[in-house]
PDB file of N, CA and C in Angstrom:
ATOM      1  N   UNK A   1       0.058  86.061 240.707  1.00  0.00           N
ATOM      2  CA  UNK A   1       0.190  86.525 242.063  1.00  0.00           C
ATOM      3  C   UNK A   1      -0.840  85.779 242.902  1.00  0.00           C
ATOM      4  N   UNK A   2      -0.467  85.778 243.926  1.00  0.00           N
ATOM      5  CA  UNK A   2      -1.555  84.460 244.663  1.00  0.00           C
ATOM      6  C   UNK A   2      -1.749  85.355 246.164  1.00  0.00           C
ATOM      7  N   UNK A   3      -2.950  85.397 246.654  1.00  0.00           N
ATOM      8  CA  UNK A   3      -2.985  86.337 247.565  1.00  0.00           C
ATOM      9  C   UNK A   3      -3.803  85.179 248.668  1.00  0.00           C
ATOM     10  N   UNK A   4      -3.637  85.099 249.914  1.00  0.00           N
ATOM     11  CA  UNK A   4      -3.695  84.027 250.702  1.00  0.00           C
ATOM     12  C   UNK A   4      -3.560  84.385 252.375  1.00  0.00           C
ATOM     13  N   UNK A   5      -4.804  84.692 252.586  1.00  0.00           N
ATOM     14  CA  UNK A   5      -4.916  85.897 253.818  1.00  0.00           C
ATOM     15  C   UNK A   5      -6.471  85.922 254.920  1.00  0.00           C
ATOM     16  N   UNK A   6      -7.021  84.493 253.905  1.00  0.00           N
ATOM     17  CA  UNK A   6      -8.110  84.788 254.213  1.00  0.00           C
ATOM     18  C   UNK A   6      -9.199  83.436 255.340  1.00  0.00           C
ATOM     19  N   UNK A   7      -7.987  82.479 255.966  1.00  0.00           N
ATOM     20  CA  UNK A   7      -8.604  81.139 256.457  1.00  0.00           C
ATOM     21  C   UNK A   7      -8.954  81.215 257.534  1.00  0.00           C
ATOM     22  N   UNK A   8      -8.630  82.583 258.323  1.00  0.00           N
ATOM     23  CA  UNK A   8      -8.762  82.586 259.850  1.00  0.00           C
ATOM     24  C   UNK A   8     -10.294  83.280 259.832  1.00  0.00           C
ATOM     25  N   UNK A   9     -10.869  83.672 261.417  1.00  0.00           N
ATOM     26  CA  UNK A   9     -11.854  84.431 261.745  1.00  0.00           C
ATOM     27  C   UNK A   9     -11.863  86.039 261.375  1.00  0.00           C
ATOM     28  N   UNK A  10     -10.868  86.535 261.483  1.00  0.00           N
ATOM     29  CA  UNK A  10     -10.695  87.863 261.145  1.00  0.00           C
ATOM     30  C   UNK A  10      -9.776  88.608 260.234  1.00  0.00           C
ATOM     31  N   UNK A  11     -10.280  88.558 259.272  1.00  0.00           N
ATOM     32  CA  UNK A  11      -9.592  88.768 257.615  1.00  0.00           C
ATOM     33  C   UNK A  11      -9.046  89.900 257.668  1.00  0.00           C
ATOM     34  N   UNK A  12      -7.870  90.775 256.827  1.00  0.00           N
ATOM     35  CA  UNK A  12      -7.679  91.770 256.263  1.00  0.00           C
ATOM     36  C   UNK A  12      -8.537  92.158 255.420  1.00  0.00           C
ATOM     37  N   UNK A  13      -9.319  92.901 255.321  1.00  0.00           N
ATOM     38  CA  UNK A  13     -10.733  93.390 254.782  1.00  0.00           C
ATOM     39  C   UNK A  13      -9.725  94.085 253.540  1.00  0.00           C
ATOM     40  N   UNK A  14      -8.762  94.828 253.939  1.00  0.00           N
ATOM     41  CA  UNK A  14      -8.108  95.738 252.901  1.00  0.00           C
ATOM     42  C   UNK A  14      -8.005  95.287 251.780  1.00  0.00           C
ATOM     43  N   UNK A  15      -7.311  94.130 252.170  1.00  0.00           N
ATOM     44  CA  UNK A  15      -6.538  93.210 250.923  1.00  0.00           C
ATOM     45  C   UNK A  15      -8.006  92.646 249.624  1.00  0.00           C
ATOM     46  N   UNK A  16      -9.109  93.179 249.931  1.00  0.00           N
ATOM     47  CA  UNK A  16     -10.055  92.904 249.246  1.00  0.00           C
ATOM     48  C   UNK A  16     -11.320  94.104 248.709  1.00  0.00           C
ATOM     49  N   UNK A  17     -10.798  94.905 248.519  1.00  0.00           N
ATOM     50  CA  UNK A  17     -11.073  95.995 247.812  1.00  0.00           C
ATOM     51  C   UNK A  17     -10.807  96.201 246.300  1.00  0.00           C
ATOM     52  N   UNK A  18     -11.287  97.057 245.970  1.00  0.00           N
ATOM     53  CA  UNK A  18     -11.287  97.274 244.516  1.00  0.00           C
ATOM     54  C   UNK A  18      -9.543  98.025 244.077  1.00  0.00           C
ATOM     55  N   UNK A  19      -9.553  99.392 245.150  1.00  0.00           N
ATOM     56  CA  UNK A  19      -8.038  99.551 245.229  1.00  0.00           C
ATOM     57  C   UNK A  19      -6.870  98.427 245.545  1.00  0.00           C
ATOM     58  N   UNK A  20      -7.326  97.418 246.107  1.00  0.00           N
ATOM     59  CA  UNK A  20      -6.286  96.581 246.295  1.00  0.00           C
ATOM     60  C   UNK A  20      -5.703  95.527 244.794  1.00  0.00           C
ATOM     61  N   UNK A  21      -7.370  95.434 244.088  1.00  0.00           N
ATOM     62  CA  UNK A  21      -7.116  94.105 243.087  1.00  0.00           C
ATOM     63  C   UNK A  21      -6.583  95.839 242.107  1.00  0.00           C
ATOM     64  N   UNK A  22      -6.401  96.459 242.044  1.00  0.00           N
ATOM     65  CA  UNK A  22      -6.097  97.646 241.109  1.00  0.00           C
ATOM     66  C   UNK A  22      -4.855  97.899 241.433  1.00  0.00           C
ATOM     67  N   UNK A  23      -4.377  97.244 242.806  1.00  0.00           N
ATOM     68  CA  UNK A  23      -2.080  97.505 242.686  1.00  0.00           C
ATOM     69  C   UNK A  23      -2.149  96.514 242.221  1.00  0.00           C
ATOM     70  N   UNK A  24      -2.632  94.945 242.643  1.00  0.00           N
ATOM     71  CA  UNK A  24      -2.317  93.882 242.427  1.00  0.00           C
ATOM     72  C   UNK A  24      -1.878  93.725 240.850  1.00  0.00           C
ATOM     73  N   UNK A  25      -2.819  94.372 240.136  1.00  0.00           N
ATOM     74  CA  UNK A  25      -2.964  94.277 238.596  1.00  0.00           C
ATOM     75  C   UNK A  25      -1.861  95.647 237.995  1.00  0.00           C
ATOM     76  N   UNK A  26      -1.877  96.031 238.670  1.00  0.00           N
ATOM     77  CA  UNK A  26      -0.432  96.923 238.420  1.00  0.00           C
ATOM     78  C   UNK A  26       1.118  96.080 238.507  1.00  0.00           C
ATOM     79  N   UNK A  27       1.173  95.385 239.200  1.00  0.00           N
ATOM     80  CA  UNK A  27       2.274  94.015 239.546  1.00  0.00           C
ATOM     81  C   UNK A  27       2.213  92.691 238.694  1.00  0.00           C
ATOM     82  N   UNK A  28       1.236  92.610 237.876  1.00  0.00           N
ATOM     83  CA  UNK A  28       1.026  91.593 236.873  1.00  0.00           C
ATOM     84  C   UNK A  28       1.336  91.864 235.923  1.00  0.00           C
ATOM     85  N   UNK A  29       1.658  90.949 234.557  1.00  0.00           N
ATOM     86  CA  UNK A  29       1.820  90.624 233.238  1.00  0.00           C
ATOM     87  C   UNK A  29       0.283  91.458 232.679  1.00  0.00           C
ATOM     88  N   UNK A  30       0.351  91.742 231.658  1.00  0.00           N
ATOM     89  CA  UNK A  30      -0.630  91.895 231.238  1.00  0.00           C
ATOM     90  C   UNK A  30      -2.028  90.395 230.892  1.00  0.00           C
ATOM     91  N   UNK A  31      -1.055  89.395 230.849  1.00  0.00           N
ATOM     92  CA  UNK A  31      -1.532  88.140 230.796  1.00  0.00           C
ATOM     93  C   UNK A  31      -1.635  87.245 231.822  1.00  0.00           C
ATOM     94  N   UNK A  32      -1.301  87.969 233.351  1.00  0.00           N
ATOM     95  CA  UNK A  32      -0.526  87.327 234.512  1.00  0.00           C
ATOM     96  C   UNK A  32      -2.651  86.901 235.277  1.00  0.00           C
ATOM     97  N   UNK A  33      -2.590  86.518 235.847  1.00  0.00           N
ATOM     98  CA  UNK A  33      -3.456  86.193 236.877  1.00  0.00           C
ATOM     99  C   UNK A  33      -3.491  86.351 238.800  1.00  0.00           C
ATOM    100  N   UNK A  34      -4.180  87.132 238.875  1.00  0.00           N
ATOM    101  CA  UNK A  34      -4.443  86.788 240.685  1.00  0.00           C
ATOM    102  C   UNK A  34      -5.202  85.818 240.938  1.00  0.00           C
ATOM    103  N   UNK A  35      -4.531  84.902 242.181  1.00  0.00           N
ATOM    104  CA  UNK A  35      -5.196  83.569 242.561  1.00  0.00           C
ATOM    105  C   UNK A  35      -5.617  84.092 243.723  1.00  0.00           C
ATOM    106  N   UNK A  36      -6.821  84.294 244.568  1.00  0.00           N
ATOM    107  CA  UNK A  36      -6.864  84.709 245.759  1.00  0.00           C
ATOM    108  C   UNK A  36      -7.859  83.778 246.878  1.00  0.00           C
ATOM    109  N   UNK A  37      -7.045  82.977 247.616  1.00  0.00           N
ATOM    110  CA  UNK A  37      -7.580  81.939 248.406  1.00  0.00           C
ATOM    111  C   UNK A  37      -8.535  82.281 249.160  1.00  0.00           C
ATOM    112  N   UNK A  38      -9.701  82.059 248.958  1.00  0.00           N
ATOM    113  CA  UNK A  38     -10.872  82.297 249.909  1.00  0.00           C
ATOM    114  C   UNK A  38     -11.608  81.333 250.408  1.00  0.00           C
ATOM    115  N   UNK A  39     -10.824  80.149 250.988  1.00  0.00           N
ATOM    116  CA  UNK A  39     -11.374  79.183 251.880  1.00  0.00           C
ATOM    117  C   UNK A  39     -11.707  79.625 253.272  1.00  0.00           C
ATOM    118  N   UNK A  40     -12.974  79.986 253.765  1.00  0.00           N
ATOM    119  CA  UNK A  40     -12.959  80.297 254.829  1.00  0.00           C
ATOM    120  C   UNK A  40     -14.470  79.511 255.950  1.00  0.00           C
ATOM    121  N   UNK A  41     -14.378  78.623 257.063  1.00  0.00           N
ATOM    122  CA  UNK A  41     -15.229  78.883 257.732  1.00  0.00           C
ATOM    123  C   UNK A  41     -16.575  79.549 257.847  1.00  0.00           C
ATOM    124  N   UNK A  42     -16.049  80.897 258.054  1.00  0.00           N
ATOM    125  CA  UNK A  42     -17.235  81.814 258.517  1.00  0.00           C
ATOM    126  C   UNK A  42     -17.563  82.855 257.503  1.00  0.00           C
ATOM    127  N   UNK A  43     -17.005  82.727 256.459  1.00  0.00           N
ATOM    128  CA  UNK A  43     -17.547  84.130 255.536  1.00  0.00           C
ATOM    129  C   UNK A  43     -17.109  83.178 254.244  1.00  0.00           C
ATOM    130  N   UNK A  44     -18.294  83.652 252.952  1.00  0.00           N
ATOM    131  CA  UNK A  44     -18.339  82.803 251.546  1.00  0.00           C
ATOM    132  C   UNK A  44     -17.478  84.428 251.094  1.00  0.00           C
ATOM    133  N   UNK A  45     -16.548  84.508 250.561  1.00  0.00           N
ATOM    134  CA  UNK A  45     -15.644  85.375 250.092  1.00  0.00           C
ATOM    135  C   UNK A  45     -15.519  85.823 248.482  1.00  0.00           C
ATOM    136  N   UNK A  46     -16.070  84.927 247.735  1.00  0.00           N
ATOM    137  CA  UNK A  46     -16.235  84.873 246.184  1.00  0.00           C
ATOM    138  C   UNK A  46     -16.503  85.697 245.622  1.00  0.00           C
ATOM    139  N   UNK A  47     -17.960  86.106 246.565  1.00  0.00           N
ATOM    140  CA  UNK A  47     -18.524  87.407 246.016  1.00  0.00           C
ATOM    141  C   UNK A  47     -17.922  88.631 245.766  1.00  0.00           C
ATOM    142  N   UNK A  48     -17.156  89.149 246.996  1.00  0.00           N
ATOM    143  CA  UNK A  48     -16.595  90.120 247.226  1.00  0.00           C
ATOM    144  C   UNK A  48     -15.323  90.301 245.867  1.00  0.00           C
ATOM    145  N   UNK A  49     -14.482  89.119 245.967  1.00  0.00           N
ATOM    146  CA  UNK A  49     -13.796  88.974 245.147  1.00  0.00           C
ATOM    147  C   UNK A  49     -13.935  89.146 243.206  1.00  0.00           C
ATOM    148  N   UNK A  50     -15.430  88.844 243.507  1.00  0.00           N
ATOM    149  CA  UNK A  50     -16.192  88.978 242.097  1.00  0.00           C
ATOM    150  C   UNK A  50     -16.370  90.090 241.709  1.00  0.00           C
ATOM    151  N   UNK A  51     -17.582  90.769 242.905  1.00  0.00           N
ATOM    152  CA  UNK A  51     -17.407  92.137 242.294  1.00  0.00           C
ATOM    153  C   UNK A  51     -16.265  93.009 242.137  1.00  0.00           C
ATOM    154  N   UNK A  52     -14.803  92.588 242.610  1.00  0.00           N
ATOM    155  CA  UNK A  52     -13.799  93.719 242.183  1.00  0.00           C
ATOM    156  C   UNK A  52     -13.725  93.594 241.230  1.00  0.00           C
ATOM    157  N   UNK A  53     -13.612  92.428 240.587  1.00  0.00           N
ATOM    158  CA  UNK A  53     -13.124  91.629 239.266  1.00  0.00           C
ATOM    159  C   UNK A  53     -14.050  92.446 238.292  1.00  0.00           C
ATOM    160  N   UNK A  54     -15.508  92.703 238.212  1.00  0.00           N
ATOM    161  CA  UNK A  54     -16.194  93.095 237.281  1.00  0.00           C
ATOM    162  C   UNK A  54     -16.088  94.953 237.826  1.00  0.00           C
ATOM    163  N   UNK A  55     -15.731  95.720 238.539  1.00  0.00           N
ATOM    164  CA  UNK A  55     -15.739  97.008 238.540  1.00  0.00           C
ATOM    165  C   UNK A  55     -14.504  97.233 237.958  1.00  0.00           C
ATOM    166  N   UNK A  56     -12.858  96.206 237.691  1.00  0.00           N
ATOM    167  CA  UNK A  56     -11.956  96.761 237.357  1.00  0.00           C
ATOM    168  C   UNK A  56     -11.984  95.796 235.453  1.00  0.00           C
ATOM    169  N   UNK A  57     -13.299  95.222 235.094  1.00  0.00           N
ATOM    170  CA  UNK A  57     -12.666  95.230 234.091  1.00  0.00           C
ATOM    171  C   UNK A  57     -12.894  93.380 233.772  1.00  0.00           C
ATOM    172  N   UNK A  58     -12.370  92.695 234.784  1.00  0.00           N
ATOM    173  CA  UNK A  58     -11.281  91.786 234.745  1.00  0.00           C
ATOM    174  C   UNK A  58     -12.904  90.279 234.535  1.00  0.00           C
ATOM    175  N   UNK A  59     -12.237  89.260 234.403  1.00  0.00           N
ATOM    176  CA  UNK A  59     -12.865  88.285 234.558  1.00  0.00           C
ATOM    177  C   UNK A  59     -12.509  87.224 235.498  1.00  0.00           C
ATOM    178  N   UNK A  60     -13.635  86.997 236.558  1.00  0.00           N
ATOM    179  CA  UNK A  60     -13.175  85.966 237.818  1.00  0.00           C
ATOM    180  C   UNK A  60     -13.274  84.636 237.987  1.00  0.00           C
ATOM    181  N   UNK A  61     -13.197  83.761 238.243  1.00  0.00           N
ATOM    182  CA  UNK A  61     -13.625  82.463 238.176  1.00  0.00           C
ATOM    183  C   UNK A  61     -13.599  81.374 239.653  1.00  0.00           C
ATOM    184  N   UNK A  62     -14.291  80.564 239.920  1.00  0.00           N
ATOM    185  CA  UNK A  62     -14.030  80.156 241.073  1.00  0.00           C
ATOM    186  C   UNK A  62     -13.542  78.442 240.880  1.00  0.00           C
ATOM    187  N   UNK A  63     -12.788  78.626 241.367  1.00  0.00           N
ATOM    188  CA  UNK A  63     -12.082  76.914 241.486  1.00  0.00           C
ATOM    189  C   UNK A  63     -12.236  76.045 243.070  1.00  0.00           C
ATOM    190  N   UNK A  64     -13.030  75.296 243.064  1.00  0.00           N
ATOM    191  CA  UNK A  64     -13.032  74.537 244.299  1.00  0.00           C
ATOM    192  C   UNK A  64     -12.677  73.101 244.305  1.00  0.00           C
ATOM    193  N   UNK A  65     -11.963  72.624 245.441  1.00  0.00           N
ATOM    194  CA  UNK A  65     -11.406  71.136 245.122  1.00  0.00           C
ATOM    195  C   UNK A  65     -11.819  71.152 246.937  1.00  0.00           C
ATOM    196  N   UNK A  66     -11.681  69.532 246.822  1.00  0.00           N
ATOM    197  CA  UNK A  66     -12.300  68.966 247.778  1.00  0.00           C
ATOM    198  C   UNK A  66     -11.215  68.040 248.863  1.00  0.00           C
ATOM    199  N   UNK A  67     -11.270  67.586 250.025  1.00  0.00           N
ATOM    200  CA  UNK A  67     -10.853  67.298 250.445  1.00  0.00           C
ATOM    201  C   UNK A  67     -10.248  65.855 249.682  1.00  0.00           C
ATOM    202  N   UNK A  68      -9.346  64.753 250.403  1.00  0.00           N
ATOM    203  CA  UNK A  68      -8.982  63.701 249.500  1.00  0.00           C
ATOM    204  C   UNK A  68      -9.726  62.440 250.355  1.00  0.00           C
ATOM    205  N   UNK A  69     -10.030  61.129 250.057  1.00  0.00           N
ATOM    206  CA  UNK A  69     -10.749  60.276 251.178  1.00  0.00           C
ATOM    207  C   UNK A  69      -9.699  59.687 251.953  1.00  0.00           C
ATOM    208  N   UNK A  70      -8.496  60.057 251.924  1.00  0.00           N
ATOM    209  CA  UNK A  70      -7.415  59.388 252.457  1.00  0.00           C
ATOM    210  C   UNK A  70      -7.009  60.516 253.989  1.00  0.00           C
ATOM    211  N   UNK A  71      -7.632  61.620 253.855  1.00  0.00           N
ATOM    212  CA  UNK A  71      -7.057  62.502 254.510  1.00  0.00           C
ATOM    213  C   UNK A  71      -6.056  62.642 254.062  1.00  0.00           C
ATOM    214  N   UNK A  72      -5.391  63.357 253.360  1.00  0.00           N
ATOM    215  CA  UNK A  72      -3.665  63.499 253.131  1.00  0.00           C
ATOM    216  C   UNK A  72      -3.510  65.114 252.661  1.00  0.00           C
ATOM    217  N   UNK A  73      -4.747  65.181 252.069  1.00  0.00           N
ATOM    218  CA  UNK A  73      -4.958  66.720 251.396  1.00  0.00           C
ATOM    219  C   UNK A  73      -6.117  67.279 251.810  1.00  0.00           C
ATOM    220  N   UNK A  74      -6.089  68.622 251.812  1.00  0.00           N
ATOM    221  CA  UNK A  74      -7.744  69.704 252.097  1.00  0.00           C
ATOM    222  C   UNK A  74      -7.554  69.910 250.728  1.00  0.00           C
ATOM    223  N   UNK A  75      -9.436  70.531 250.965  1.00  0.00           N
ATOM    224  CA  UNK A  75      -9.786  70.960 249.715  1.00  0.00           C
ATOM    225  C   UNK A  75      -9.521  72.339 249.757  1.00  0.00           C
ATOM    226  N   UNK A  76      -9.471  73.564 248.821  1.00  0.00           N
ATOM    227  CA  UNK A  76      -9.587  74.477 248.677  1.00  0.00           C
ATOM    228  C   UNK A  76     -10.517  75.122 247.742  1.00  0.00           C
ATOM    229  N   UNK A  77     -10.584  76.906 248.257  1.00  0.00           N
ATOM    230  CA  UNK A  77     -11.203  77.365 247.221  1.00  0.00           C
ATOM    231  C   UNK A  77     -10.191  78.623 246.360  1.00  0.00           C
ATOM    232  N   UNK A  78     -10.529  78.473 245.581  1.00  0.00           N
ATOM    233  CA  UNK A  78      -9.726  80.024 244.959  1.00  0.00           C
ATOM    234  C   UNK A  78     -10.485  80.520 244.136  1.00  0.00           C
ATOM    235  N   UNK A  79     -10.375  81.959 243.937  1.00  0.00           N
ATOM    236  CA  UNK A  79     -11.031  82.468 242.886  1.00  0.00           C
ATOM    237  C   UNK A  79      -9.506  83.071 242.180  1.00  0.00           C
ATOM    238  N   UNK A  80      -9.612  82.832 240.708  1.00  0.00           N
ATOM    239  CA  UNK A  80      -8.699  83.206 239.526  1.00  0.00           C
ATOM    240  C   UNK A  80      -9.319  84.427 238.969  1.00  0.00           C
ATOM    241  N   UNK A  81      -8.345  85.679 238.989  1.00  0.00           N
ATOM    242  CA  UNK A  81      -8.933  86.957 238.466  1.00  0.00           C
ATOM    243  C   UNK A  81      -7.869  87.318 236.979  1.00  0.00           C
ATOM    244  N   UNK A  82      -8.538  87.511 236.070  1.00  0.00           N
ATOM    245  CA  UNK A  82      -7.695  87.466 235.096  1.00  0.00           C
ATOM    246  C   UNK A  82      -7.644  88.529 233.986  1.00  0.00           C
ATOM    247  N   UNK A  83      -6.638  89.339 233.243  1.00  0.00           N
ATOM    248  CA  UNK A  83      -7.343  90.342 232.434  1.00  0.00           C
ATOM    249  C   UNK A  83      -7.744  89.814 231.126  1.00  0.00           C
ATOM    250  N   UNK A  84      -6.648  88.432 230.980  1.00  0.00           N
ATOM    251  CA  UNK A  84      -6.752  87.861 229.185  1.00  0.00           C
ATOM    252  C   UNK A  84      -7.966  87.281 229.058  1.00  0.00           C
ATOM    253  N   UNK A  85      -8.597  87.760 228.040  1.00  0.00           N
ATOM    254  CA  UNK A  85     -10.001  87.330 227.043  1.00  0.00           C
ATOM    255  C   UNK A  85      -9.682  85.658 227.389  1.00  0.00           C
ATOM    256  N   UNK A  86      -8.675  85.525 226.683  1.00  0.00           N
ATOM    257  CA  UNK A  86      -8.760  83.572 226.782  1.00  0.00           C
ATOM    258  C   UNK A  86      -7.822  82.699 227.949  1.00  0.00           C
ATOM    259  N   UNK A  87      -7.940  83.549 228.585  1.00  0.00           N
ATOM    260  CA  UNK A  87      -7.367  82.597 229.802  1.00  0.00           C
ATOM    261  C   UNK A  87      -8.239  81.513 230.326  1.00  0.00           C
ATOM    262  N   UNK A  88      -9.634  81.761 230.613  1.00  0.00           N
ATOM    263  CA  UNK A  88     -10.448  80.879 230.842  1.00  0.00           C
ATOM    264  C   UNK A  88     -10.840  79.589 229.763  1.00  0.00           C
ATOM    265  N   UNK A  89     -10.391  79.551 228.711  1.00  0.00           N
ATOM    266  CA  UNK A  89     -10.885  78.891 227.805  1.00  0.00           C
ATOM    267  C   UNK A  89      -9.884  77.723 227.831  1.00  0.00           C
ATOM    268  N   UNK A  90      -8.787  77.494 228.321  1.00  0.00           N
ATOM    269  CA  UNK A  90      -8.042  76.528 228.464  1.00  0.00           C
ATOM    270  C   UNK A  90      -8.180  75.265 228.919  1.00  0.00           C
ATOM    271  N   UNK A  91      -8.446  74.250 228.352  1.00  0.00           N
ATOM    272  CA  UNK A  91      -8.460  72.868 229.174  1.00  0.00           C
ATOM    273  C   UNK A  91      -8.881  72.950 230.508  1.00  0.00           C
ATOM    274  N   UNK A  92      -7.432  72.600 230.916  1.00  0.00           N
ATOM    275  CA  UNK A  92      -6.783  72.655 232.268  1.00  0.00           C
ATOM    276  C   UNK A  92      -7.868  73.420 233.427  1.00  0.00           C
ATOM    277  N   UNK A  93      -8.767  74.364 232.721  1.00  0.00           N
ATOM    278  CA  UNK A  93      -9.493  75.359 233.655  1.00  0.00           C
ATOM    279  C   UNK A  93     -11.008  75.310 233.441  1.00  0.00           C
ATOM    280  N   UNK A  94     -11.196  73.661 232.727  1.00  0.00           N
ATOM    281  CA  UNK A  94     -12.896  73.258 232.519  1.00  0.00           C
ATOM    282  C   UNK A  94     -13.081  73.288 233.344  1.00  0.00           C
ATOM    283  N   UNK A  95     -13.029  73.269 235.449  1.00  0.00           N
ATOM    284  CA  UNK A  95     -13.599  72.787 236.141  1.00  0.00           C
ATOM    285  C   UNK A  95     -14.230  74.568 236.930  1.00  0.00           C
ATOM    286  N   UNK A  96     -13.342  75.091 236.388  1.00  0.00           N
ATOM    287  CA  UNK A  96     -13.522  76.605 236.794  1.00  0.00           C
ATOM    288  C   UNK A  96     -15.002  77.449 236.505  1.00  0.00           C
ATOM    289  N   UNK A  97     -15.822  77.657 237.663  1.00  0.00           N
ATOM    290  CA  UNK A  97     -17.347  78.055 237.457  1.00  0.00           C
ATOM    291  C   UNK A  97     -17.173  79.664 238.183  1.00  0.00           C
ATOM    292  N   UNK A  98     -18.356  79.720 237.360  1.00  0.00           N
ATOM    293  CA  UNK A  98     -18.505  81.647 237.364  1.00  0.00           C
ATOM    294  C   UNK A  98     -18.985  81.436 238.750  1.00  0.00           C
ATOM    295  N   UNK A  99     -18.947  82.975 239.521  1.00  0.00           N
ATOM    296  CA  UNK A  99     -19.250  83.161 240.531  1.00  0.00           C
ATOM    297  C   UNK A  99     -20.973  83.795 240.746  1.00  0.00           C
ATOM    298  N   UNK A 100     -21.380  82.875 240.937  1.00  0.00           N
ATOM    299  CA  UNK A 100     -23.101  82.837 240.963  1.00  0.00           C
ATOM    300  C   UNK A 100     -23.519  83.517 241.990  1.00  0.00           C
ATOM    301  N   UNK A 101     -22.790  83.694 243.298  1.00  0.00           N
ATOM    302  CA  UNK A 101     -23.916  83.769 244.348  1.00  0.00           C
ATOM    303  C   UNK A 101     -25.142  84.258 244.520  1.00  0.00           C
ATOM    304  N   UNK A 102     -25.581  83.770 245.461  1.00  0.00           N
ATOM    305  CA  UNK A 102     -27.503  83.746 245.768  1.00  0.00           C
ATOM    306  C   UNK A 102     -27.461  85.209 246.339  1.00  0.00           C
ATOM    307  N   UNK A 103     -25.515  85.639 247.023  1.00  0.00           N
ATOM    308  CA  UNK A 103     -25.302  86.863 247.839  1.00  0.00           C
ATOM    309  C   UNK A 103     -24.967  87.906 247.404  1.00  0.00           C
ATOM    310  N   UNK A 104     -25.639  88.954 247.241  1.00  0.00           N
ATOM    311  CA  UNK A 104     -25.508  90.062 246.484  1.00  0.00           C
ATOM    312  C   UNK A 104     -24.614  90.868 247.249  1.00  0.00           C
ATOM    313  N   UNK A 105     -23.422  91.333 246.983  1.00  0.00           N
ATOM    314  CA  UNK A 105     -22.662  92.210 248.051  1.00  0.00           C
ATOM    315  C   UNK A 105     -22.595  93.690 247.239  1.00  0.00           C
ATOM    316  N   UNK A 106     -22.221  94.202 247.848  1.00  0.00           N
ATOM    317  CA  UNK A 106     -21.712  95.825 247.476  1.00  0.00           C
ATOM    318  C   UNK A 106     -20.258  95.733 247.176  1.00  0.00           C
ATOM    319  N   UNK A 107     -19.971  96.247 246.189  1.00  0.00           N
ATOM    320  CA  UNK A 107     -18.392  96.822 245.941  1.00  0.00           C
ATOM    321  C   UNK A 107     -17.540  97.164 247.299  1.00  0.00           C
ATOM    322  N   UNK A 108     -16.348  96.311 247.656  1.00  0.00           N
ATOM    323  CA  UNK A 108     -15.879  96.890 248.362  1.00  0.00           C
ATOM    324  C   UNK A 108     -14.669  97.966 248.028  1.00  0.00           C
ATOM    325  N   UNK A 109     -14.457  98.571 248.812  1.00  0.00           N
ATOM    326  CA  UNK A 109     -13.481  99.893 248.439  1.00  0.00           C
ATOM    327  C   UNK A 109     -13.090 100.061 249.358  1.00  0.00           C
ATOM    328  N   UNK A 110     -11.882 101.017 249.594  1.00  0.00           N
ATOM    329  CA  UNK A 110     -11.227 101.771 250.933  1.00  0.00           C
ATOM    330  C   UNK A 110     -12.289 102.139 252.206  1.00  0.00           C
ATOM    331  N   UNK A 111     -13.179 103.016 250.972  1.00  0.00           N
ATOM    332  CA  UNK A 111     -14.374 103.414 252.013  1.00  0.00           C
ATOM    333  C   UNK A 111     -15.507 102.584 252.405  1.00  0.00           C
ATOM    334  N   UNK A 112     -15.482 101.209 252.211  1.00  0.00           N
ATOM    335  CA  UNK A 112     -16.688 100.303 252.510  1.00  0.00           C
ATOM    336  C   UNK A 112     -16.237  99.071 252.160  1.00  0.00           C
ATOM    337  N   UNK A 113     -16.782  98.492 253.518  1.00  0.00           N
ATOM    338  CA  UNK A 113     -16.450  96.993 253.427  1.00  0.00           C
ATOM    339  C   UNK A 113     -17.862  96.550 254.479  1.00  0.00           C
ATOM    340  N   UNK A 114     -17.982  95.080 254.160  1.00  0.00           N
ATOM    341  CA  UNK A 114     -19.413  94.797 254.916  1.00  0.00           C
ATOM    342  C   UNK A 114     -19.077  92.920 255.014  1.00  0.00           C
ATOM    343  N   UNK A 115     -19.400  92.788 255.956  1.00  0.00           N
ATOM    344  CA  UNK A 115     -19.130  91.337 256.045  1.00  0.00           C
ATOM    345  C   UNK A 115     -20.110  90.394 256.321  1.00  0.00           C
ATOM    346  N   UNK A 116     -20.921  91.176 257.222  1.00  0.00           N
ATOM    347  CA  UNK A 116     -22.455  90.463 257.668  1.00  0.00           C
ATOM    348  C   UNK A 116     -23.045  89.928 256.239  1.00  0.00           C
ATOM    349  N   UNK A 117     -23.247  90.319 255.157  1.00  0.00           N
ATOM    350  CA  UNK A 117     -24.069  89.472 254.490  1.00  0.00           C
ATOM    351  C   UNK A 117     -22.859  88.288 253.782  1.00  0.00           C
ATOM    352  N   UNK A 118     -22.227  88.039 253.892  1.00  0.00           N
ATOM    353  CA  UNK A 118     -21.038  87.167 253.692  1.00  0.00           C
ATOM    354  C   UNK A 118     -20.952  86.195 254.671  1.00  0.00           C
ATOM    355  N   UNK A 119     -21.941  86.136 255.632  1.00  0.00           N
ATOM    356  CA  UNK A 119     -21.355  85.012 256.813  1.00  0.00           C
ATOM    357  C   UNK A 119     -22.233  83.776 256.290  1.00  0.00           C
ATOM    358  N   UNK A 120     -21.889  82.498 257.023  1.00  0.00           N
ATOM    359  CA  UNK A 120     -22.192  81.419 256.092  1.00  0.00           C
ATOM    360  C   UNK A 120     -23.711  80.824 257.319  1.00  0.00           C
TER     361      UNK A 120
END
């Protein structure tokens, strides 16, 4: 499932909650993955995305690619949320780094969301 909501100035905050990655994962394979695009301007998004990933369980990963020197392509970011033990261990997904940030966020949920320490 690929969730892709997040490039403008003013995000759906919803769509990034702990209840949200908890339908999402209700709509998946047991082996399935959420891709959730968090290329954004004005807010580093990873975090947020991270901590759902570790309150429901799951393991997150961040994938970033870069623009091309030709101009022809942007770069993106995604973070991959996954429930399978070895999904990460695949080839194909050496370039995939844990989500480190320096930014400590709070769990978001229905009842709390915070964006100020997320701005870049």
């Amino acid at each position: 499932m690929a969730v892709d909501a997040f490039s403008g100035d003013s995000i759906p905050v919803h769509l990034l909650t702990k209840e949200a990655f908890a339908l999402y994962f209700r709509h998946v394979k047991p082996e399935g993955v959420v891709a959730v695009h968090v290329s954004n301007k004005f807010l580093d998004l990873a975090p947020v995305v991270g901590e759902a990933a570790r309150a429901l369980g799951k393991q997150a990963r961040l994938i970033d690619t870069r623009d091309d020197d030709a101009g022809v392509s942007y770069g993106a970011t995604w973070v991959l949320v996954s429930s399978s033990p070895g999904f990460f261990s695949q080839e194909r997904l050496a370039a995939a780094k844990r989500i480190d940030s320096a930014k400590k966020v709070r769990l978001w949920t229905d009842d709390f969301t915070n964006i100020y320490p997320l701005l870049r």
